[in-house]
C-alpha atoms as a PDB file:
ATOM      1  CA  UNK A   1      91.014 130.477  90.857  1.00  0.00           C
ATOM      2  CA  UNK A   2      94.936 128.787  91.069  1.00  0.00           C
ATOM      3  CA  UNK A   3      95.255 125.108  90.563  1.00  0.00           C
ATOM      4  CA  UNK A   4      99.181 124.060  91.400  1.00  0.00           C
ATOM      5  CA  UNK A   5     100.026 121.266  89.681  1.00  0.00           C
ATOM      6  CA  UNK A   6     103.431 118.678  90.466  1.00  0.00           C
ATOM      7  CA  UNK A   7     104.248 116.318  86.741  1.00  0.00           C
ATOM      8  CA  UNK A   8     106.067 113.856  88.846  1.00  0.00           C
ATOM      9  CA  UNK A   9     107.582 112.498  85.348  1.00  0.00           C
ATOM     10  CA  UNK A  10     111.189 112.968  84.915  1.00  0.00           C
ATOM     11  CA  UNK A  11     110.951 112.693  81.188  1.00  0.00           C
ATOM     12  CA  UNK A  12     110.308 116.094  79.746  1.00  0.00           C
ATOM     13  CA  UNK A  13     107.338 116.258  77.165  1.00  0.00           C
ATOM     14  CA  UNK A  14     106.320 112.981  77.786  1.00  0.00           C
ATOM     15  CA  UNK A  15     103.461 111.108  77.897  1.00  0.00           C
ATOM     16  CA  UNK A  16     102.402 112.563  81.550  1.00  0.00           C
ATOM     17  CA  UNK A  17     102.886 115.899  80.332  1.00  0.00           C
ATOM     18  CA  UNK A  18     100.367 115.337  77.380  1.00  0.00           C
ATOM     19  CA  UNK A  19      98.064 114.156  80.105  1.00  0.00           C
ATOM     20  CA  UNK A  20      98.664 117.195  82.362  1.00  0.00           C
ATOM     21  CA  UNK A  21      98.513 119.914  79.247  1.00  0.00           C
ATOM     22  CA  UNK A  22      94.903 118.543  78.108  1.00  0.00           C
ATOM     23  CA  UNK A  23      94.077 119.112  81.777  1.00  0.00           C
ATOM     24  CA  UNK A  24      96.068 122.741  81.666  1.00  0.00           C
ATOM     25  CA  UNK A  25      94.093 123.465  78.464  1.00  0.00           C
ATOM     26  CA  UNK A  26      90.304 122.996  79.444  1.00  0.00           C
ATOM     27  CA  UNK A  27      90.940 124.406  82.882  1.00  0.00           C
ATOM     28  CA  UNK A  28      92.233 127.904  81.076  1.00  0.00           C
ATOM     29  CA  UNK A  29      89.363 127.440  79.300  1.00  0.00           C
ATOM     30  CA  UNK A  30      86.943 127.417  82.331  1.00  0.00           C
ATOM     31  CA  UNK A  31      88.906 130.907  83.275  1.00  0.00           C
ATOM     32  CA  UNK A  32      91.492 128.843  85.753  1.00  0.00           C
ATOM     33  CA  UNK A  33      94.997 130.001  86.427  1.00  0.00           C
ATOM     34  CA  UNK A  34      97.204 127.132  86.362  1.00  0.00           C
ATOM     35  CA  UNK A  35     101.514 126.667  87.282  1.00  0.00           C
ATOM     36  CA  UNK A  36     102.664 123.380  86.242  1.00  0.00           C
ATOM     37  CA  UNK A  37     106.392 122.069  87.887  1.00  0.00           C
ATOM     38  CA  UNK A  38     107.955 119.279  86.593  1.00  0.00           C
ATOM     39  CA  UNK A  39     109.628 117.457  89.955  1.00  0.00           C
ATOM     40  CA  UNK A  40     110.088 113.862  88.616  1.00  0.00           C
ATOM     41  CA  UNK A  41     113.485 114.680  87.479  1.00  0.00           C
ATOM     42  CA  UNK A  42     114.820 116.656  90.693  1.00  0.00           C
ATOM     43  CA  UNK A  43     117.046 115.487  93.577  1.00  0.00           C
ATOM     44  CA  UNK A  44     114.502 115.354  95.963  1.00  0.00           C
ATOM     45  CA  UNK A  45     114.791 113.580  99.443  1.00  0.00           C
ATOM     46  CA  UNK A  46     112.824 112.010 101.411  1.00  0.00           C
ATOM     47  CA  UNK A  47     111.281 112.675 105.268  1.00  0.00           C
ATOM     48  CA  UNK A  48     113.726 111.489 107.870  1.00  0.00           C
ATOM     49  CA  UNK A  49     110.945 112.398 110.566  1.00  0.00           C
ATOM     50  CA  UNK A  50     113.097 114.732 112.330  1.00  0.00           C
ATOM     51  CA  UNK A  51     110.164 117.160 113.525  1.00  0.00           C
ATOM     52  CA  UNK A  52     111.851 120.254 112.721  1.00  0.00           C
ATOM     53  CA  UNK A  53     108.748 121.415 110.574  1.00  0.00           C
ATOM     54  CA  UNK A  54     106.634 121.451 113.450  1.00  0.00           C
ATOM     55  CA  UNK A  55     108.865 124.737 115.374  1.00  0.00           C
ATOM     56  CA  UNK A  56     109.781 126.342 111.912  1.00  0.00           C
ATOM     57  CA  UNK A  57     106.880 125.524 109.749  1.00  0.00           C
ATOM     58  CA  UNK A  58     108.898 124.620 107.035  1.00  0.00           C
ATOM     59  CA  UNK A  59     110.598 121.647 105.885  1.00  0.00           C
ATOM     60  CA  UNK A  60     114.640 121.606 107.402  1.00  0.00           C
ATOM     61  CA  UNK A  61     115.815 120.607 103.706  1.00  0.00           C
ATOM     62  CA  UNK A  62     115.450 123.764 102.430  1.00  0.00           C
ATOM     63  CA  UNK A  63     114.430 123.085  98.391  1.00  0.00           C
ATOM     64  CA  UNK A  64     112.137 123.225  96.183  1.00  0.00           C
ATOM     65  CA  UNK A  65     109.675 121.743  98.554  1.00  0.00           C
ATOM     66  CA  UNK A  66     109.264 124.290 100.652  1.00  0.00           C
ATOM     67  CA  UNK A  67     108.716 126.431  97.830  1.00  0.00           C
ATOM     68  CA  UNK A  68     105.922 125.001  96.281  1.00  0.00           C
ATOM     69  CA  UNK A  69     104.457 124.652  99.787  1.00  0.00           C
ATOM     70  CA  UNK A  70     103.872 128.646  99.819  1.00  0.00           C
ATOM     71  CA  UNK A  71     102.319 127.877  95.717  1.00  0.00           C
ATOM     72  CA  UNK A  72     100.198 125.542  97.103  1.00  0.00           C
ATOM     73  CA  UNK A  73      98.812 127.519  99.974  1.00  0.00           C
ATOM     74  CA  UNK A  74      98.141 130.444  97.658  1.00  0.00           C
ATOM     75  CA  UNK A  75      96.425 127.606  95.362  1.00  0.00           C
ATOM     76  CA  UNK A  76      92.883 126.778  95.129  1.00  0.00           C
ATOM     77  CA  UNK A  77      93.643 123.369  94.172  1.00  0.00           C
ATOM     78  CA  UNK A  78      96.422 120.770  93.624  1.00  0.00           C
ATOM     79  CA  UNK A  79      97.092 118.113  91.038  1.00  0.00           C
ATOM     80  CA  UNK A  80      99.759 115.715  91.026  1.00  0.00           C
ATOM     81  CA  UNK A  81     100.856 113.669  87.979  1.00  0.00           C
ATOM     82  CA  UNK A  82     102.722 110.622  87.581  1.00  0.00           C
ATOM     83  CA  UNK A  83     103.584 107.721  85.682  1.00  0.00           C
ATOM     84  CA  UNK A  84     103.286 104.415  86.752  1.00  0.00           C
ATOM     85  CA  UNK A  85     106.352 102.819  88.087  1.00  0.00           C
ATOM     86  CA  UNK A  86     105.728  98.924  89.985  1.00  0.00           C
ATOM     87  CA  UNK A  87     102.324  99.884  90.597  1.00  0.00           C
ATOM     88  CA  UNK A  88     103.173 103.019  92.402  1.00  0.00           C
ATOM     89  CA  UNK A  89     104.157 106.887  91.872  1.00  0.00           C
ATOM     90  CA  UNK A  90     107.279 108.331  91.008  1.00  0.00           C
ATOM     91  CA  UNK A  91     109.942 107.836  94.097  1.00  0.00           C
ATOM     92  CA  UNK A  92     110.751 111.447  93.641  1.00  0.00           C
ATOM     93  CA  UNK A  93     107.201 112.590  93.772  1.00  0.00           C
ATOM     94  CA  UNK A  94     106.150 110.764  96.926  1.00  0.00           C
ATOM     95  CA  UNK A  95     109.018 111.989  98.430  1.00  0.00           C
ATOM     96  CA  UNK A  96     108.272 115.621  97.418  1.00  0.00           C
ATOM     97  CA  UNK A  97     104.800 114.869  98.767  1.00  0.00           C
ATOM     98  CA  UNK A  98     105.347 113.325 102.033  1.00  0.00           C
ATOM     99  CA  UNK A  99     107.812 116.421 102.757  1.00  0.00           C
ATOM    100  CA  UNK A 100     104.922 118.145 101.423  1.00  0.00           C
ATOM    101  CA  UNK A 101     101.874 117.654 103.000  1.00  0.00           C
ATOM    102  CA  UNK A 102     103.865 116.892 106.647  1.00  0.00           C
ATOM    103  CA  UNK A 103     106.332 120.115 106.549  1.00  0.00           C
ATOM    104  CA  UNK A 104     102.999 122.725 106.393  1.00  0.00           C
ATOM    105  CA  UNK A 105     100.565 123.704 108.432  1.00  0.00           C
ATOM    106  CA  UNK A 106      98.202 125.695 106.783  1.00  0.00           C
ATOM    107  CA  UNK A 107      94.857 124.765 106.585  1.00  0.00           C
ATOM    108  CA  UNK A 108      94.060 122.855 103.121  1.00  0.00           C
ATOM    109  CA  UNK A 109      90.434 121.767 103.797  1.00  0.00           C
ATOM    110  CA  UNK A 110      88.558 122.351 100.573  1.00  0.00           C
ATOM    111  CA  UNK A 111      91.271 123.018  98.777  1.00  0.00           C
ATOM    112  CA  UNK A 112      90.007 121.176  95.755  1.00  0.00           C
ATOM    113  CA  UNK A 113      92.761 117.725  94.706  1.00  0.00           C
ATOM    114  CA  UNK A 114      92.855 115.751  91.937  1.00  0.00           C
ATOM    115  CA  UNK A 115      95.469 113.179  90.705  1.00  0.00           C
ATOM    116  CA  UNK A 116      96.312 111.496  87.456  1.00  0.00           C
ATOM    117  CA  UNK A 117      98.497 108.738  86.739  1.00  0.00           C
ATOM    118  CA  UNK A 118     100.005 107.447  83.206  1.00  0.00           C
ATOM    119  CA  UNK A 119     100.635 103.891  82.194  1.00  0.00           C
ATOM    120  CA  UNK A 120     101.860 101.434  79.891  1.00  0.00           C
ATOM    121  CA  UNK A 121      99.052  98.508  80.787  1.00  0.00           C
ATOM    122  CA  UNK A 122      98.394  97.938  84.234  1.00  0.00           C
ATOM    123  CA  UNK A 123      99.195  98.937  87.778  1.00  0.00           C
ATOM    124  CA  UNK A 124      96.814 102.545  87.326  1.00  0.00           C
ATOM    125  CA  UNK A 125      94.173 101.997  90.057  1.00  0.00           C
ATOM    126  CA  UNK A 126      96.901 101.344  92.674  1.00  0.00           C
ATOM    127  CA  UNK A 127      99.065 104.667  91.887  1.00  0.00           C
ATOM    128  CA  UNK A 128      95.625 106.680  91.623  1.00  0.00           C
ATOM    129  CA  UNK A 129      94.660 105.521  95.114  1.00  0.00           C
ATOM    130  CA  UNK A 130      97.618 106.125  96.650  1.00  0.00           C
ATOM    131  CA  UNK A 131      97.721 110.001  95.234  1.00  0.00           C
ATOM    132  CA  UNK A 132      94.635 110.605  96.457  1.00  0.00           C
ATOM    133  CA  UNK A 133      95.642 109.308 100.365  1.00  0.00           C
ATOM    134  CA  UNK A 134      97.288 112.716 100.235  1.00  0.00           C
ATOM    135  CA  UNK A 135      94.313 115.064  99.836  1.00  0.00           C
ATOM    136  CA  UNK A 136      91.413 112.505 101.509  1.00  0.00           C
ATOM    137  CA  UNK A 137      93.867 112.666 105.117  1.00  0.00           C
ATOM    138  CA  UNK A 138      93.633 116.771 104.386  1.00  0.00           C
ATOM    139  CA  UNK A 139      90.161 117.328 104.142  1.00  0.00           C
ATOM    140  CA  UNK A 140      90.712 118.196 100.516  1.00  0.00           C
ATOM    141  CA  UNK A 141      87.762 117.089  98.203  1.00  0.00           C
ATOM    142  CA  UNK A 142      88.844 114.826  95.442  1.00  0.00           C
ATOM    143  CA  UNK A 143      87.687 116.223  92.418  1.00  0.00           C
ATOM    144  CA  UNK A 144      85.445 113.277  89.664  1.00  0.00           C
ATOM    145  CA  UNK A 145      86.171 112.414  86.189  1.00  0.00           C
ATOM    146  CA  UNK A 146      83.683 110.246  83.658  1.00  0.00           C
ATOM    147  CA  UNK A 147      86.619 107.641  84.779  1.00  0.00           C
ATOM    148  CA  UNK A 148      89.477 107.011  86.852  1.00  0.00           C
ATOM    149  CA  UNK A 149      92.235 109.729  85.799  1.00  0.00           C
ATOM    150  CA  UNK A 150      94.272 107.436  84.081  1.00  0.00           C
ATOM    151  CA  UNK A 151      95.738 108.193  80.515  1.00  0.00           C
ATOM    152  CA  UNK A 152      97.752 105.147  78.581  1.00  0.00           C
ATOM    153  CA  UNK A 153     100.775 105.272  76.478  1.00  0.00           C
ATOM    154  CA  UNK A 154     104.088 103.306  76.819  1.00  0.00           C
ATOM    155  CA  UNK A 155     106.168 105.092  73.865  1.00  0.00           C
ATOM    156  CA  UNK A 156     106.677 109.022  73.921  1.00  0.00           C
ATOM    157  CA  UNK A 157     103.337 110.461  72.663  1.00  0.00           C
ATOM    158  CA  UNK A 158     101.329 107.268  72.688  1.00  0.00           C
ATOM    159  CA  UNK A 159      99.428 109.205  74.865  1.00  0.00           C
ATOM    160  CA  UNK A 160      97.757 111.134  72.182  1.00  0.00           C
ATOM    161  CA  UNK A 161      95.912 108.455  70.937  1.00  0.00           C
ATOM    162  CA  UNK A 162      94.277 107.632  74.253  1.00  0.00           C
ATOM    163  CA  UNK A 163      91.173 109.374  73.320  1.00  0.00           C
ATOM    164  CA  UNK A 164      89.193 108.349  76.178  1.00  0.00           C
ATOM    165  CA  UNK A 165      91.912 108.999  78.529  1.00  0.00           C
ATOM    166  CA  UNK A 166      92.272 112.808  77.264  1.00  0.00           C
ATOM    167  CA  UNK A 167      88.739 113.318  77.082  1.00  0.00           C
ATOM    168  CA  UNK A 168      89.236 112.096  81.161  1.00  0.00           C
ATOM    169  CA  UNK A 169      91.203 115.040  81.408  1.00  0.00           C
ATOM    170  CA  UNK A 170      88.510 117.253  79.857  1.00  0.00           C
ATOM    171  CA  UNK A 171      86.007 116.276  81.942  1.00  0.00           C
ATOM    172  CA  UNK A 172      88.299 116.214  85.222  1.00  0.00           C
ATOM    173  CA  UNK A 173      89.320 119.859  84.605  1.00  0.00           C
ATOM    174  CA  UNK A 174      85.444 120.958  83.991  1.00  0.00           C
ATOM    175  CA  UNK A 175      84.603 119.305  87.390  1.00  0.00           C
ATOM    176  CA  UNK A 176      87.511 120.828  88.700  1.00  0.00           C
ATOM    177  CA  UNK A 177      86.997 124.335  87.815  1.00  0.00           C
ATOM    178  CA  UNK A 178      83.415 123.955  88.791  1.00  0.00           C
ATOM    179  CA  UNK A 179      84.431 122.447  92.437  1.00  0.00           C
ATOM    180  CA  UNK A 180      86.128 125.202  93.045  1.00  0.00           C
ATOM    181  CA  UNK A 181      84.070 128.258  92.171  1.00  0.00           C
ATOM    182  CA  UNK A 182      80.903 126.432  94.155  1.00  0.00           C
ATOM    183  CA  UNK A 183      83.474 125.874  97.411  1.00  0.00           C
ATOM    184  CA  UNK A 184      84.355 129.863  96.811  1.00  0.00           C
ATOM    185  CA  UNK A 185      80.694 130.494  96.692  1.00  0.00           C
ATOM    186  CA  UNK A 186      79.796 128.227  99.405  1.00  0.00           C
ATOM    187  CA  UNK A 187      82.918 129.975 101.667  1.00  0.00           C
ATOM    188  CA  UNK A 188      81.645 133.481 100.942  1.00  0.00           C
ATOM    189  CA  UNK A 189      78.245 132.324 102.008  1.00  0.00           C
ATOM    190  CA  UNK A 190      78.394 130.020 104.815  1.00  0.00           C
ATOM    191  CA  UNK A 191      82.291 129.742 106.013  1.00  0.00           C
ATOM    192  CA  UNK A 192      84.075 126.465 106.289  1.00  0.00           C
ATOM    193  CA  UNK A 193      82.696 123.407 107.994  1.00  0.00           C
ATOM    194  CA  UNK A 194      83.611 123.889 111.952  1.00  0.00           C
ATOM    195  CA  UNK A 195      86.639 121.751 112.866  1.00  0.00           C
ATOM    196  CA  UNK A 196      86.599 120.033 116.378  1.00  0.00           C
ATOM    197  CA  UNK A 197      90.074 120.009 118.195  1.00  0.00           C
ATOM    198  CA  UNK A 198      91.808 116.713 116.914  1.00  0.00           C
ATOM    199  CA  UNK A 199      91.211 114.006 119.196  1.00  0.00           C
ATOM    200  CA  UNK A 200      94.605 111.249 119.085  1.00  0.00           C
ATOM    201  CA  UNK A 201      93.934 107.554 119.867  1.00  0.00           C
ATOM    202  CA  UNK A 202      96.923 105.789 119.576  1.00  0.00           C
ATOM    203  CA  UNK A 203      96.440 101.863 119.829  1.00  0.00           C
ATOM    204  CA  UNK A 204      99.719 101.345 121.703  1.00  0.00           C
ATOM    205  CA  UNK A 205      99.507 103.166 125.166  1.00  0.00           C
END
C-alpha cells in the first residue's frame, strides 16, 4: 500500500506539516508506504485549458506536475494538505491540482483520498470541501475521520497542542489504511465496479 501525499504549505515545518507527519506516523504504523512533497512553496501555474493533455497525456508545462502524476498513479491513495488562506486552499496547490487531476488519464476510481486543512479560527469546512471536489468527481472514496480533518494552530507549532485535531489524524490514517487493504481485497475478489461509457449533457446546445 502507497499513499502520495501534496503539503500545499509553503512554510517548511509548519503547522500543516505537523498535521501531515501525525498522519505519516500512524499510517507507517498500519504497514503503509507513504512520499510526502511539499508544493506550497513552488512556482506552479495554473491550467490555461489548452487541451494539449488530452493527445499527449501529460500536462504541456512540463514540471513537477506531471511528475507526481506518474506517483500518484502508482499510489493507492492521495492526500492533500493545506492551510487555510480566505476560506480556501493554497493558490499553488489548486493550481497543482487542477493541472493534476485534468492533465491524466488513468483510471483513479478507488483510489482511496483524503484531505486535511490547517487553520487559525475559521474558514476550515469551506477549504475541506473544496479538496475533496477533487477525488468525489474521480470516483475516489473519501476516506472518514472521528471529525472533519481539520487541525488548528495560527503560530508555528501551535499545532501540537490541538489534541483533538492530531488525534483526527490518527484516526483518519487508521481508516485510511484500512480503506485501502479492504478495496485491494475487494479488487482481487470481485474487480472494479463496471463503468458505463460517459454520457455528456451539456445545458447549452
Amino acid at each position: 500500500m502507497k499513499t502520495l501525499i501534496l503539503n500545499g504549505s509553503p512554510r517548511k515545518d509548519g503547522n500543516t506539516t505537523i498535521a501531515v507527519n501525525e498522519l505519516i506516523r500512524t499510517l507507517t504504523e498500519e504497514g503503509v508506504e507513504t512520499e510526502a512533497i511539499q508544493i506550497g512553496n513552488m512556482d506552479i501555474r495554473g491550467c490555461i485549458g489548452c487541451g494539449s493533455c488530452g493527445n499527449t497525456g501529460k500536462c504541456v508545462f512540463d514540471d513537477i506536475v506531471n511528475e507526481i502524476a506518474q506517483k500518484f498513479e502508482a499510489a493507492d491513495a492521495l492526500v492533500v494538505a493545506s492551510p487555510v488562506y480566505y476560506a480556501s486552499a493554497n493558490a499553488t496547490l489548486i493550481a497543482c491540482l487542477d493541472r493534476l487531476f485534468y492533465s491524466t488519464s488513468f483510471d483513479k476510481t478507488m483510489k482511496v483520498g483524503a484531505s486535511i486543512v490547517v487553520s487559525r479560527r475559521g474558514g476550515s469546512s469551506a477549504t475541506f470541501d473544496e479538496l475533496n471536489k477533487y477525488f468525489s468527481i474521480s470516483g475516489m472514496p473519501i476516506a472518514p475521520s472521528q471529525y472533519w480533518n481539520m487541525v488548528h494552530g495560527n503560530d508555528k507549532g501551535e499545532a501540537e497542542k490541538d489534541l483533538e485535531g492530531l488525534q483526527t489524524m490518527r484516526t483518519l490514517a487508521r481508516n485510511m489504511a484500512f480503506l485501502m487493504k479492504s478495496i485491494a481485497l475487494g479488487r482481487e475478489k470481485y474487480g472494479l465496479p463496471e463503468k458505463e461509457e460517459h454520457v455528456w449533457t451539456h445545458f447549452i446546445s
